[in-house]
C-alpha atoms as a PDB file:
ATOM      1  CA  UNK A   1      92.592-241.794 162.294  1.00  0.00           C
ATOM      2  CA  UNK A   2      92.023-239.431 165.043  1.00  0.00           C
ATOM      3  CA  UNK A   3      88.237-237.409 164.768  1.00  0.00           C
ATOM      4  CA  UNK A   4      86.809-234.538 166.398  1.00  0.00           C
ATOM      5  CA  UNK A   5      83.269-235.800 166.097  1.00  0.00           C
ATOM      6  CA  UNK A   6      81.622-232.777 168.193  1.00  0.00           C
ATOM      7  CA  UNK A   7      83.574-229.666 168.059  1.00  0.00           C
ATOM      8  CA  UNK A   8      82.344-225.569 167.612  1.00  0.00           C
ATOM      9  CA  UNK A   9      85.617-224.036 165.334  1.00  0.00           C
ATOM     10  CA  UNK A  10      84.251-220.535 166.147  1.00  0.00           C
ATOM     11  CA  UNK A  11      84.837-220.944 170.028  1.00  0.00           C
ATOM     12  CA  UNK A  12      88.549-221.222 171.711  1.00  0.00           C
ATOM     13  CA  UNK A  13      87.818-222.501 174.973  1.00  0.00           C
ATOM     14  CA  UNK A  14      88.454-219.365 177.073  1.00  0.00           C
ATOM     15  CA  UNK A  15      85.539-217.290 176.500  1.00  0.00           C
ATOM     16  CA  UNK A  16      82.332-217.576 174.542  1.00  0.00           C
ATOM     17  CA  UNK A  17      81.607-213.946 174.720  1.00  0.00           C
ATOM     18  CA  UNK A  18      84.619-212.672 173.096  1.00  0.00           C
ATOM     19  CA  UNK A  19      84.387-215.822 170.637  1.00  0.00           C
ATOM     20  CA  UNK A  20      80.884-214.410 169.118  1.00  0.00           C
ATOM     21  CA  UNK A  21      82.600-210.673 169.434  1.00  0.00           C
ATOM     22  CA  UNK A  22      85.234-211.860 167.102  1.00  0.00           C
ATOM     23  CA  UNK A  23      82.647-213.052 164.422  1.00  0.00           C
ATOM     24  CA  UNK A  24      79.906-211.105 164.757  1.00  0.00           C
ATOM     25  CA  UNK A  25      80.516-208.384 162.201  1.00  0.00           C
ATOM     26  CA  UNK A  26      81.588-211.241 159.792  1.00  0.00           C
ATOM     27  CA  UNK A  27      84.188-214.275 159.794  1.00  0.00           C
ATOM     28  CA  UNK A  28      87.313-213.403 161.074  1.00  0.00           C
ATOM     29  CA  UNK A  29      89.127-215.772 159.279  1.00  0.00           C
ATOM     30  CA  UNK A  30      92.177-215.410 160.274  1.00  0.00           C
ATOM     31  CA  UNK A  31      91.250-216.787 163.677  1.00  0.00           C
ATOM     32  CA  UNK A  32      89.340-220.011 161.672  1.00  0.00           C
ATOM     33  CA  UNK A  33      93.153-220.496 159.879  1.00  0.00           C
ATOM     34  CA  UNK A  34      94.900-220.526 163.269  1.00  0.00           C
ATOM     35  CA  UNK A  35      92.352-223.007 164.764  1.00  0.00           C
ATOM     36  CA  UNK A  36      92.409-225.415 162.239  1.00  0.00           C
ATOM     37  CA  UNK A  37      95.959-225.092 162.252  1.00  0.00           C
ATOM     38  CA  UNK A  38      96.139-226.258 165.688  1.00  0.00           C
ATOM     39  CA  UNK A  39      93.470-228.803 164.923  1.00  0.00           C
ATOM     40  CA  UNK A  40      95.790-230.290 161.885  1.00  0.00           C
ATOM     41  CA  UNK A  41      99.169-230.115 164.331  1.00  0.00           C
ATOM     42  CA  UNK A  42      97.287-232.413 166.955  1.00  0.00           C
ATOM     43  CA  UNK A  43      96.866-234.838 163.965  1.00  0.00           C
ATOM     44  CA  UNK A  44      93.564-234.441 163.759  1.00  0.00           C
ATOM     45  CA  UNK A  45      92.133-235.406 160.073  1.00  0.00           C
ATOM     46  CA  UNK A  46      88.131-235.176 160.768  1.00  0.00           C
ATOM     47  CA  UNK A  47      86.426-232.740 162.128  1.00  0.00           C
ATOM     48  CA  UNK A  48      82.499-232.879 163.118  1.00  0.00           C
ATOM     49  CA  UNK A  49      81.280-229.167 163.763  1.00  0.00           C
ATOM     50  CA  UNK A  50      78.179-228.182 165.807  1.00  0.00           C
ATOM     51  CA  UNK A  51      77.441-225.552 164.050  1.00  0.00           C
ATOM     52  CA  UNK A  52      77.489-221.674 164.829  1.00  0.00           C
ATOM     53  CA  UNK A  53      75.207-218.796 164.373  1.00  0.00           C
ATOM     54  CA  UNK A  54      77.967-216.757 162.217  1.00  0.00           C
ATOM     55  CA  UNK A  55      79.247-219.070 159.725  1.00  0.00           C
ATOM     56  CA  UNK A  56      82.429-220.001 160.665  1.00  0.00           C
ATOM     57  CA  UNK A  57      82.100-223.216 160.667  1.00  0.00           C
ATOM     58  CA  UNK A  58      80.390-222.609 157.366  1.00  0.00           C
ATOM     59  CA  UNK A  59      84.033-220.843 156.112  1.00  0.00           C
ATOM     60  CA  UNK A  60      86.009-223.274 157.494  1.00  0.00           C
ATOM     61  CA  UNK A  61      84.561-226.027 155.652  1.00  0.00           C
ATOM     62  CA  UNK A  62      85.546-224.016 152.239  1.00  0.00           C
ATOM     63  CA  UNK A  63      89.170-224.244 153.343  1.00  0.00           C
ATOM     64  CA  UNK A  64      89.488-227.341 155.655  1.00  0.00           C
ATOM     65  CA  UNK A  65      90.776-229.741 152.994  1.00  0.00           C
ATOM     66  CA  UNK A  66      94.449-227.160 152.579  1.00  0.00           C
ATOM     67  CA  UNK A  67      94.832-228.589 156.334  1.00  0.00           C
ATOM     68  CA  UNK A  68      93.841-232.343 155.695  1.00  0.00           C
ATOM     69  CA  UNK A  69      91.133-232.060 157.851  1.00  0.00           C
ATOM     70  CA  UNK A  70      87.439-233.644 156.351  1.00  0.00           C
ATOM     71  CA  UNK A  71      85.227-231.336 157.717  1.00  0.00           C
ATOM     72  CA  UNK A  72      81.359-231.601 158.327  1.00  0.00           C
ATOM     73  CA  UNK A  73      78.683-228.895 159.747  1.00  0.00           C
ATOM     74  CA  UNK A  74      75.172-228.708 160.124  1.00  0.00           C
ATOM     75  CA  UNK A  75      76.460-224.900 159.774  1.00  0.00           C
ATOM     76  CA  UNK A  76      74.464-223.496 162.514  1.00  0.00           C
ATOM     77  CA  UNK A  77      72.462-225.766 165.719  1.00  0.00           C
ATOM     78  CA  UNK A  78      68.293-225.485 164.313  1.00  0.00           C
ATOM     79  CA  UNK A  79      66.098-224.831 167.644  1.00  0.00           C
ATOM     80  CA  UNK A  80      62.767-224.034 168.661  1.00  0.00           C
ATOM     81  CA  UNK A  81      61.912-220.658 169.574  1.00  0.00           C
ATOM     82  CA  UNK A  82      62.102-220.436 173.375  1.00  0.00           C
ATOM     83  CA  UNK A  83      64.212-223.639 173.772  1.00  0.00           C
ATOM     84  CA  UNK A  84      67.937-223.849 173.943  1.00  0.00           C
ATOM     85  CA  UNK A  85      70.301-223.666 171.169  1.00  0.00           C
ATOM     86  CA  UNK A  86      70.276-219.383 170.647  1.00  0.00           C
ATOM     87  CA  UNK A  87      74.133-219.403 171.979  1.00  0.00           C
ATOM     88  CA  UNK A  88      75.212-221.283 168.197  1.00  0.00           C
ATOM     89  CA  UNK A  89      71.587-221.113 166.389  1.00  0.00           C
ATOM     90  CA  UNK A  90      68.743-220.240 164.531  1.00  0.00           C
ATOM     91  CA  UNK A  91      65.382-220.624 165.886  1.00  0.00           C
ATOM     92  CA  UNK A  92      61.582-221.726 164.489  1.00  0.00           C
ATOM     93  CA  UNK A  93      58.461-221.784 165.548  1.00  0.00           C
ATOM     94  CA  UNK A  94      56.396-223.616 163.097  1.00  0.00           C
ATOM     95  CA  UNK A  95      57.772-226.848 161.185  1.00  0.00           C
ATOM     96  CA  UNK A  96      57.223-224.403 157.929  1.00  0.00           C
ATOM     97  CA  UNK A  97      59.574-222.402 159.204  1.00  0.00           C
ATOM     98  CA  UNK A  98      61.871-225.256 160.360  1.00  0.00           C
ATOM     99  CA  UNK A  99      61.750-226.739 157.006  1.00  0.00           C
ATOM    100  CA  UNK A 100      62.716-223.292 155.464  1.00  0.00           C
ATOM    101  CA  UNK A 101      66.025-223.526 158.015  1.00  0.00           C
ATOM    102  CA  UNK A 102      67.269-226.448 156.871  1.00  0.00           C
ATOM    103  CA  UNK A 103      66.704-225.578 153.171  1.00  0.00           C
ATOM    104  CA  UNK A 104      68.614-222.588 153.678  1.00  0.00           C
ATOM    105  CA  UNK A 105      71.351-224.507 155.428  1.00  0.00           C
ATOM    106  CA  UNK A 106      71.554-226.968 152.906  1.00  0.00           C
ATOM    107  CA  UNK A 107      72.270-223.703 150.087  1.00  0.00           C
ATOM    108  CA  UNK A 108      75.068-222.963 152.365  1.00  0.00           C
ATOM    109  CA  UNK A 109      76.686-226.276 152.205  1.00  0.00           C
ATOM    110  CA  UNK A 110      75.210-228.529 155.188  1.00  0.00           C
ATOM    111  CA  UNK A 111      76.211-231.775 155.615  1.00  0.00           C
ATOM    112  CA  UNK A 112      73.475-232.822 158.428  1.00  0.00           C
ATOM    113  CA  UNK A 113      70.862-231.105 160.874  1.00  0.00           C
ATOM    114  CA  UNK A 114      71.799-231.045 164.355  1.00  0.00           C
ATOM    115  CA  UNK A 115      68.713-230.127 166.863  1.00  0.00           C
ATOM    116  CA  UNK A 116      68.644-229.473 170.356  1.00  0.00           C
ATOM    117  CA  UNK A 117      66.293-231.729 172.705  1.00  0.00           C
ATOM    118  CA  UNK A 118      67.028-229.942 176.073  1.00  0.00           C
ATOM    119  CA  UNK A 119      69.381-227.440 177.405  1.00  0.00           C
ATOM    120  CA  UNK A 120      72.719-227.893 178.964  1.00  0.00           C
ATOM    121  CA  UNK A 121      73.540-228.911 182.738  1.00  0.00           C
ATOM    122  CA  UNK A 122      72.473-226.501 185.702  1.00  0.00           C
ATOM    123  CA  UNK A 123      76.191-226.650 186.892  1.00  0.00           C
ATOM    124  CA  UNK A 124      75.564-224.222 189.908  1.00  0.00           C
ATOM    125  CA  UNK A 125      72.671-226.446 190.699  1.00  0.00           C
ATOM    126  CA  UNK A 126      73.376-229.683 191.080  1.00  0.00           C
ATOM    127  CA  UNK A 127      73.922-230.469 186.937  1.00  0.00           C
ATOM    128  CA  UNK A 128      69.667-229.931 186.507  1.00  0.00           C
ATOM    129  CA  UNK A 129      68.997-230.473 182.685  1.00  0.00           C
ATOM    130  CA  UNK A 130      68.023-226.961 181.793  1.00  0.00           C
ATOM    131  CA  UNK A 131      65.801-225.079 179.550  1.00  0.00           C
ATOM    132  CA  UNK A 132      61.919-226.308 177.960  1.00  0.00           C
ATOM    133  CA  UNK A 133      62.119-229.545 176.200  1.00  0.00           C
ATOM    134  CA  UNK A 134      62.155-229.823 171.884  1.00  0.00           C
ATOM    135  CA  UNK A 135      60.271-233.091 171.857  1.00  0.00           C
ATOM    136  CA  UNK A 136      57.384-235.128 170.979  1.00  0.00           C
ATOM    137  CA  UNK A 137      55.566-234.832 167.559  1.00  0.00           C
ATOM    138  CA  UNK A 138      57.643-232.020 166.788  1.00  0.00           C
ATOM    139  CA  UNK A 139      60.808-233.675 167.225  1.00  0.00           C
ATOM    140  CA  UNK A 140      59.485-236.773 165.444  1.00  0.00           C
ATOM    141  CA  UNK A 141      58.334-234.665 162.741  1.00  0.00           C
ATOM    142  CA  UNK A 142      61.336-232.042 162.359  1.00  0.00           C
ATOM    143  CA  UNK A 143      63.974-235.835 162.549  1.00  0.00           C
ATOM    144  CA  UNK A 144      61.179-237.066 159.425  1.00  0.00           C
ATOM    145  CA  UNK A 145      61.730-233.626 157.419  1.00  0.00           C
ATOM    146  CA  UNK A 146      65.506-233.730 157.937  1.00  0.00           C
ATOM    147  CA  UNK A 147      65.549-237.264 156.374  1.00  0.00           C
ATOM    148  CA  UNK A 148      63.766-236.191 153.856  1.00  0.00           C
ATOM    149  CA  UNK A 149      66.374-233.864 152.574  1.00  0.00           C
ATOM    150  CA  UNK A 150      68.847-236.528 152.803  1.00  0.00           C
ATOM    151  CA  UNK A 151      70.655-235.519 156.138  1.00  0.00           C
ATOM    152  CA  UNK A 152      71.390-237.291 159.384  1.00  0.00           C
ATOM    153  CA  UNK A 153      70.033-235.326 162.611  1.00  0.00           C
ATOM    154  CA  UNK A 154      73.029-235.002 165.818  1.00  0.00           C
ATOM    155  CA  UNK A 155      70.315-234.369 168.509  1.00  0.00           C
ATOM    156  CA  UNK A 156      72.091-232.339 171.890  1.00  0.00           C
ATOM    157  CA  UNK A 157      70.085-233.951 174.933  1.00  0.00           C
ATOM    158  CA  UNK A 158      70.510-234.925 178.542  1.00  0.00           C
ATOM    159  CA  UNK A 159      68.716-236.815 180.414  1.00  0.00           C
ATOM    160  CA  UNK A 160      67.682-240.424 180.326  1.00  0.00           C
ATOM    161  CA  UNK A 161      64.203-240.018 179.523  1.00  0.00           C
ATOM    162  CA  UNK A 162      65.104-237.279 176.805  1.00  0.00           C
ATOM    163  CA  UNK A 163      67.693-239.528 175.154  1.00  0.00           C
ATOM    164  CA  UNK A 164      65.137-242.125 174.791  1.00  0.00           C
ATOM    165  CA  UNK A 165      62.520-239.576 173.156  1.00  0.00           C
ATOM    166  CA  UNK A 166      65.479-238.741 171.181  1.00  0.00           C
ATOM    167  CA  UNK A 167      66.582-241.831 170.008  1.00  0.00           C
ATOM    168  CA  UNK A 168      63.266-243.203 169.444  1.00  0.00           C
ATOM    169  CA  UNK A 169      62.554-240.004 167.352  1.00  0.00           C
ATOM    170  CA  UNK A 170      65.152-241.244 164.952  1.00  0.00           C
ATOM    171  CA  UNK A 171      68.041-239.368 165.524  1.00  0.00           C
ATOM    172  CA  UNK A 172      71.434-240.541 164.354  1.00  0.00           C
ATOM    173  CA  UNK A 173      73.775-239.292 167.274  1.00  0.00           C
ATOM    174  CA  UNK A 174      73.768-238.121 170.626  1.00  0.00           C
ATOM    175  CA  UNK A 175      75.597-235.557 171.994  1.00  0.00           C
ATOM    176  CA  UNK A 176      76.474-235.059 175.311  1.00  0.00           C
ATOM    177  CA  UNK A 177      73.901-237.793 176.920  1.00  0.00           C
ATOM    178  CA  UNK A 178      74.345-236.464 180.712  1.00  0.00           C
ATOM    179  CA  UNK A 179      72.449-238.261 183.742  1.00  0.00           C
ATOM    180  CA  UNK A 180      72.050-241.042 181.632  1.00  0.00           C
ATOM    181  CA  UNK A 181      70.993-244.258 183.092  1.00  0.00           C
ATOM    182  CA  UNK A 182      71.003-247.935 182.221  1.00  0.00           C
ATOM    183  CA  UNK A 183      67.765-248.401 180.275  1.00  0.00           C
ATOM    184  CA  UNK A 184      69.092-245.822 177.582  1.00  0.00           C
ATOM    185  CA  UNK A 185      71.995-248.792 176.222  1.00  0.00           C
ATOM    186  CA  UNK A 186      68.851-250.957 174.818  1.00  0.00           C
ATOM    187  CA  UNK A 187      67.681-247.695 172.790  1.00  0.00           C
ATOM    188  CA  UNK A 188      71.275-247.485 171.519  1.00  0.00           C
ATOM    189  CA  UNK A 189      71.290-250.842 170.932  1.00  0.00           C
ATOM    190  CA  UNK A 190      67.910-250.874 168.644  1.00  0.00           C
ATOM    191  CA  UNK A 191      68.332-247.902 166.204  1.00  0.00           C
ATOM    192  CA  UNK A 192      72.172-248.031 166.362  1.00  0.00           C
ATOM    193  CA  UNK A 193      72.978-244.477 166.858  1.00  0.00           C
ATOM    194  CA  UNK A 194      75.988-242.771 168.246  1.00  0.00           C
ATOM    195  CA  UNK A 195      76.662-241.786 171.177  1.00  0.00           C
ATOM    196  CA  UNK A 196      79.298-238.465 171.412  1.00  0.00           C
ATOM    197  CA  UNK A 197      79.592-238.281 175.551  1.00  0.00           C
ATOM    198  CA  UNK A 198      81.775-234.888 175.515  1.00  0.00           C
ATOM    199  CA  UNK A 199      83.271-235.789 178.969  1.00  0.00           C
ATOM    200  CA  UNK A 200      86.201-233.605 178.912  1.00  0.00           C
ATOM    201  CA  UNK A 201      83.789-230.905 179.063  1.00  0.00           C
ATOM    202  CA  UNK A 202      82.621-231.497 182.056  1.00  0.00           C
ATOM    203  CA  UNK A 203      85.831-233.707 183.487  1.00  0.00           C
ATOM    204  CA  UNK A 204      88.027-230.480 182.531  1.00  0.00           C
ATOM    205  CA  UNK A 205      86.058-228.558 185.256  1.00  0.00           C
ATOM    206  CA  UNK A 206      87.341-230.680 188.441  1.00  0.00           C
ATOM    207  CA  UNK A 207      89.454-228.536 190.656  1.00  0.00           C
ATOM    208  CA  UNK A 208      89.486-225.726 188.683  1.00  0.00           C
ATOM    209  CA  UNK A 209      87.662-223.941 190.863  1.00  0.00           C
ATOM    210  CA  UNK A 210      84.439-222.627 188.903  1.00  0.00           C
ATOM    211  CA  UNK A 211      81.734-224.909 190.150  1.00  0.00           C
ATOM    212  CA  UNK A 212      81.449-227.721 193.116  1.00  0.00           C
ATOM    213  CA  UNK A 213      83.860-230.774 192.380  1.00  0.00           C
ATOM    214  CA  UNK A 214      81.175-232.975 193.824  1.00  0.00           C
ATOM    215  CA  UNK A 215      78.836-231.926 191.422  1.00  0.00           C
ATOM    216  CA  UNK A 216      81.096-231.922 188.475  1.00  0.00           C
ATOM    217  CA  UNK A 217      82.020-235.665 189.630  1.00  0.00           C
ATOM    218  CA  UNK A 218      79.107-237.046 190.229  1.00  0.00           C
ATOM    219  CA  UNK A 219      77.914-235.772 186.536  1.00  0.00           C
ATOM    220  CA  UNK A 220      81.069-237.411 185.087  1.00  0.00           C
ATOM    221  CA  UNK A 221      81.043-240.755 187.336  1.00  0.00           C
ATOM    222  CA  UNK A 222      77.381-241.552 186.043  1.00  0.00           C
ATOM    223  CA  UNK A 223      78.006-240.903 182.648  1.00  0.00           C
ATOM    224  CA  UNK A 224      81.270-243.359 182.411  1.00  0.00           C
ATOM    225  CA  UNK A 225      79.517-245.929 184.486  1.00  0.00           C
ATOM    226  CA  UNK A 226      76.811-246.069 181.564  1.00  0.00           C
ATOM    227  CA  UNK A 227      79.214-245.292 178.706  1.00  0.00           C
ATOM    228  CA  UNK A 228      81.298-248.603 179.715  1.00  0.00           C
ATOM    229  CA  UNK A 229      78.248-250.730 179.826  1.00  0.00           C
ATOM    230  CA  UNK A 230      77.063-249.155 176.848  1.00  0.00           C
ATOM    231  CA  UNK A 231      80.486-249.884 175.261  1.00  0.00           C
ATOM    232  CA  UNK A 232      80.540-253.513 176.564  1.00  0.00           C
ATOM    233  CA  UNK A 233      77.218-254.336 174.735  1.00  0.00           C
ATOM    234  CA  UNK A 234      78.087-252.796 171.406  1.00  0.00           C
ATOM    235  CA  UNK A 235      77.241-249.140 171.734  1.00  0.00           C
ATOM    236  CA  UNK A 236      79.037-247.091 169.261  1.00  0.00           C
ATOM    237  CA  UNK A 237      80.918-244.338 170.600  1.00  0.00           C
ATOM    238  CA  UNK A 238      82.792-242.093 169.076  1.00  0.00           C
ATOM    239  CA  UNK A 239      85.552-239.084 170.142  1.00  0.00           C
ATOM    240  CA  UNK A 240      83.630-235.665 170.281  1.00  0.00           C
ATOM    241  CA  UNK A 241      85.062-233.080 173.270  1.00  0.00           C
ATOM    242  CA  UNK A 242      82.962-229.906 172.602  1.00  0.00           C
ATOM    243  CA  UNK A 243      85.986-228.419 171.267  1.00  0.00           C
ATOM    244  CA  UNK A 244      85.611-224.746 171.990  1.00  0.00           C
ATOM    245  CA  UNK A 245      83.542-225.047 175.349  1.00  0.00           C
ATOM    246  CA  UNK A 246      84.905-223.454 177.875  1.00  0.00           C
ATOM    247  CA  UNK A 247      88.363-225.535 179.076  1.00  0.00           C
ATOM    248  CA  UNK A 248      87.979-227.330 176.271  1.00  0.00           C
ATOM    249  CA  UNK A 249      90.872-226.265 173.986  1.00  0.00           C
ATOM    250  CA  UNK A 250      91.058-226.654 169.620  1.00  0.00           C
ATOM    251  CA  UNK A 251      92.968-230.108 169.260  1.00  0.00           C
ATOM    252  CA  UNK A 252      94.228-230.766 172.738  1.00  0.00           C
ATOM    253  CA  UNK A 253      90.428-230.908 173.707  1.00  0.00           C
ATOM    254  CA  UNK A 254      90.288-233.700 171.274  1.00  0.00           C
ATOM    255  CA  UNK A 255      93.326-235.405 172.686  1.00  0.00           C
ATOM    256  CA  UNK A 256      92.009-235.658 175.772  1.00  0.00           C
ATOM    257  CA  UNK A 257      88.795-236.678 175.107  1.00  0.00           C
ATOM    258  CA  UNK A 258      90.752-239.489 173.302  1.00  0.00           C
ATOM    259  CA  UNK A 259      92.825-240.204 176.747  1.00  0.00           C
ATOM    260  CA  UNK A 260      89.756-240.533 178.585  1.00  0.00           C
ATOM    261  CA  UNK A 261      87.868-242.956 176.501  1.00  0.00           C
ATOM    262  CA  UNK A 262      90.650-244.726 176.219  1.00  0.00           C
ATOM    263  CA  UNK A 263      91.421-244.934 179.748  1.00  0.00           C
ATOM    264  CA  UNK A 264      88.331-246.557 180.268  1.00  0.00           C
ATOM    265  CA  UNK A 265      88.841-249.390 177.774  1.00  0.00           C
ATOM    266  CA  UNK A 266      86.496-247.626 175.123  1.00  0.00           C
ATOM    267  CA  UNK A 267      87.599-247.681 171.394  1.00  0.00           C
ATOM    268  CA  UNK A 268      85.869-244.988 169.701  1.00  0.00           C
ATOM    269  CA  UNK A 269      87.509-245.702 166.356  1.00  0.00           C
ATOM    270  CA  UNK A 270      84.098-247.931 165.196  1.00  0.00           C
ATOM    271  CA  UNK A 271      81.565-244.742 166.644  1.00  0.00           C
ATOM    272  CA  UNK A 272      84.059-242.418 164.668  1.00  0.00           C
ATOM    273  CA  UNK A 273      83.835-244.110 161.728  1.00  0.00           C
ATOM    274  CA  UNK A 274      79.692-244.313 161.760  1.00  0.00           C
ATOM    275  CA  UNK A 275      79.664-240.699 162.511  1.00  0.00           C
ATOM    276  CA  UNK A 276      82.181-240.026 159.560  1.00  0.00           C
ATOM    277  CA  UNK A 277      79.668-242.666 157.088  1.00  0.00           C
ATOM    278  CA  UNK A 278      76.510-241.227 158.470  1.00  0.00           C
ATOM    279  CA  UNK A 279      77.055-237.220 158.639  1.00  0.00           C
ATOM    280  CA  UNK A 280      76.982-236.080 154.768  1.00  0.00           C
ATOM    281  CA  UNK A 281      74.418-235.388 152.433  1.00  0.00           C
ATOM    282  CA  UNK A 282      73.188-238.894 151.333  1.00  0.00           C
END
């Protein structure tokens, strides 16, 4: 079974600008038939969405099943106010408030929370995790309310000491995990969460000209070197390529992030298959 276990159906891969133009006067859904089209024709039959701020991902749940595709969203990224996550979200600033977002996510059909921890990589700047931190008692508290509602929490975070927080905060997956280091597996290890790397989109940046290939490798080389001893000591890791990032193309994104784990010895199949048990409303 081949899974997209971290993918953004509203984004192409080319540019996130006109991507949020197309939708932002409501769905186009012809666009959302055409992706999942090319997500079905790569043999693709789950699909994990992150979530999007105009409810495609929401629409394309409604239809996924005429493709063969089982499709889960959180149907848009929940983040505090101030902190990344505006790009696919909606924000809070009190846990009233965040309570009140995942209720009204939940009327719209979502299968999980996902929360963001930190920002993304500082690419022009040497990969620095970006953006003010989600974490502490909040995070602990917003992972308790989300549990309470019956749904899993996919936590976007980089940085070893933020993964910890994360994982110790409960979360069920983590996405991305950049400038991870060695101490992180043991964390994995004890709550037995998954871990959704994303290389290709960073990998898919090497000589293409956009940032510094020594940056871009030296991200990607410390990543793998954790990922395999992470995968060695019975890590679950499962196939998510941040379809729709930029370079990272519907389907063949997925495909590739395949090749790569793959390359390195790592069978996702047991991470995919925790990600498809854990990710719907329990």
């Amino acid at each position: 079974m081949k899974c997209e276990c971290h993918g953004h159906i509203i984004a192409d891969g080319v540019s996130y600008t006109d991507a949020m133009e197309r939708h932002k006067n409501g769905v186009d859904k012809d666009y959302v038939r055409r992706a999942l089209e090319k997500v079905r024709d790569c043999g693709i039959s789950f699909y994990r969405d992150g979530g999007d701020k105009y409810l495609a991902s929401a629409f394309a749940k409604t239809i996924a099943l005429e493709y063969g595709i089982d499709y889960r969203t959180p149907i848009w990224i929940t983040h505090k106010k101030g902190c990344y996550g505006g790009m696919y979200g909606r924000s809070f600033e009190t846990m009233k408030d965040y309570h009140a977002l995942v209720k009204e996510a939940l009327k719209l059909g979502a299968d999980f929370v996902k929360l963001t921890v930190t920002g993304m990589l500082d690419f022009e700047n040497g990969g620095a995790v970006m953006g003010r931190p989600f974490a502490g008692a909040e995070l602990r508290e917003a992972v308790r309310i989300a549990k309470g509602e019956g749904l899993a929490v996919m936590a976007h975070v980089n940085g070893a000491d933020y993964i910890k927080e994360a994982l110790e905060a409960g979360v069920d997956s983590i996405e991305h995990g950049f400038w991870p280091d060695e101490s992180v597996i043991g964390y994995f290890l004890d709550t037995g969460a998954v871990w959704v790397p994303t290389g290709v989109a960073v990998f898919n940046h090497i000589g293409q000209g956009r940032y510094e290939d020594r940056v871009m490798r030296r991200i990607h080389e410390v990543q793998l070197d954790v990922l395999l001893q992470a995968f060695e000591k019975g890590v679950l890791i499962a196939c998510g390529s941040d379809a729709g990032a930029n370079l990272v193309y519907q389907g063949t994104g997925t495909e590739e992030e395949l090749a790569l784990l793959l390359s390195m010895g790592i069978d996702p199949q047991r991470g995919n298959g925790e990600i498809i048990r854990r990710f719907k409303k329990q």
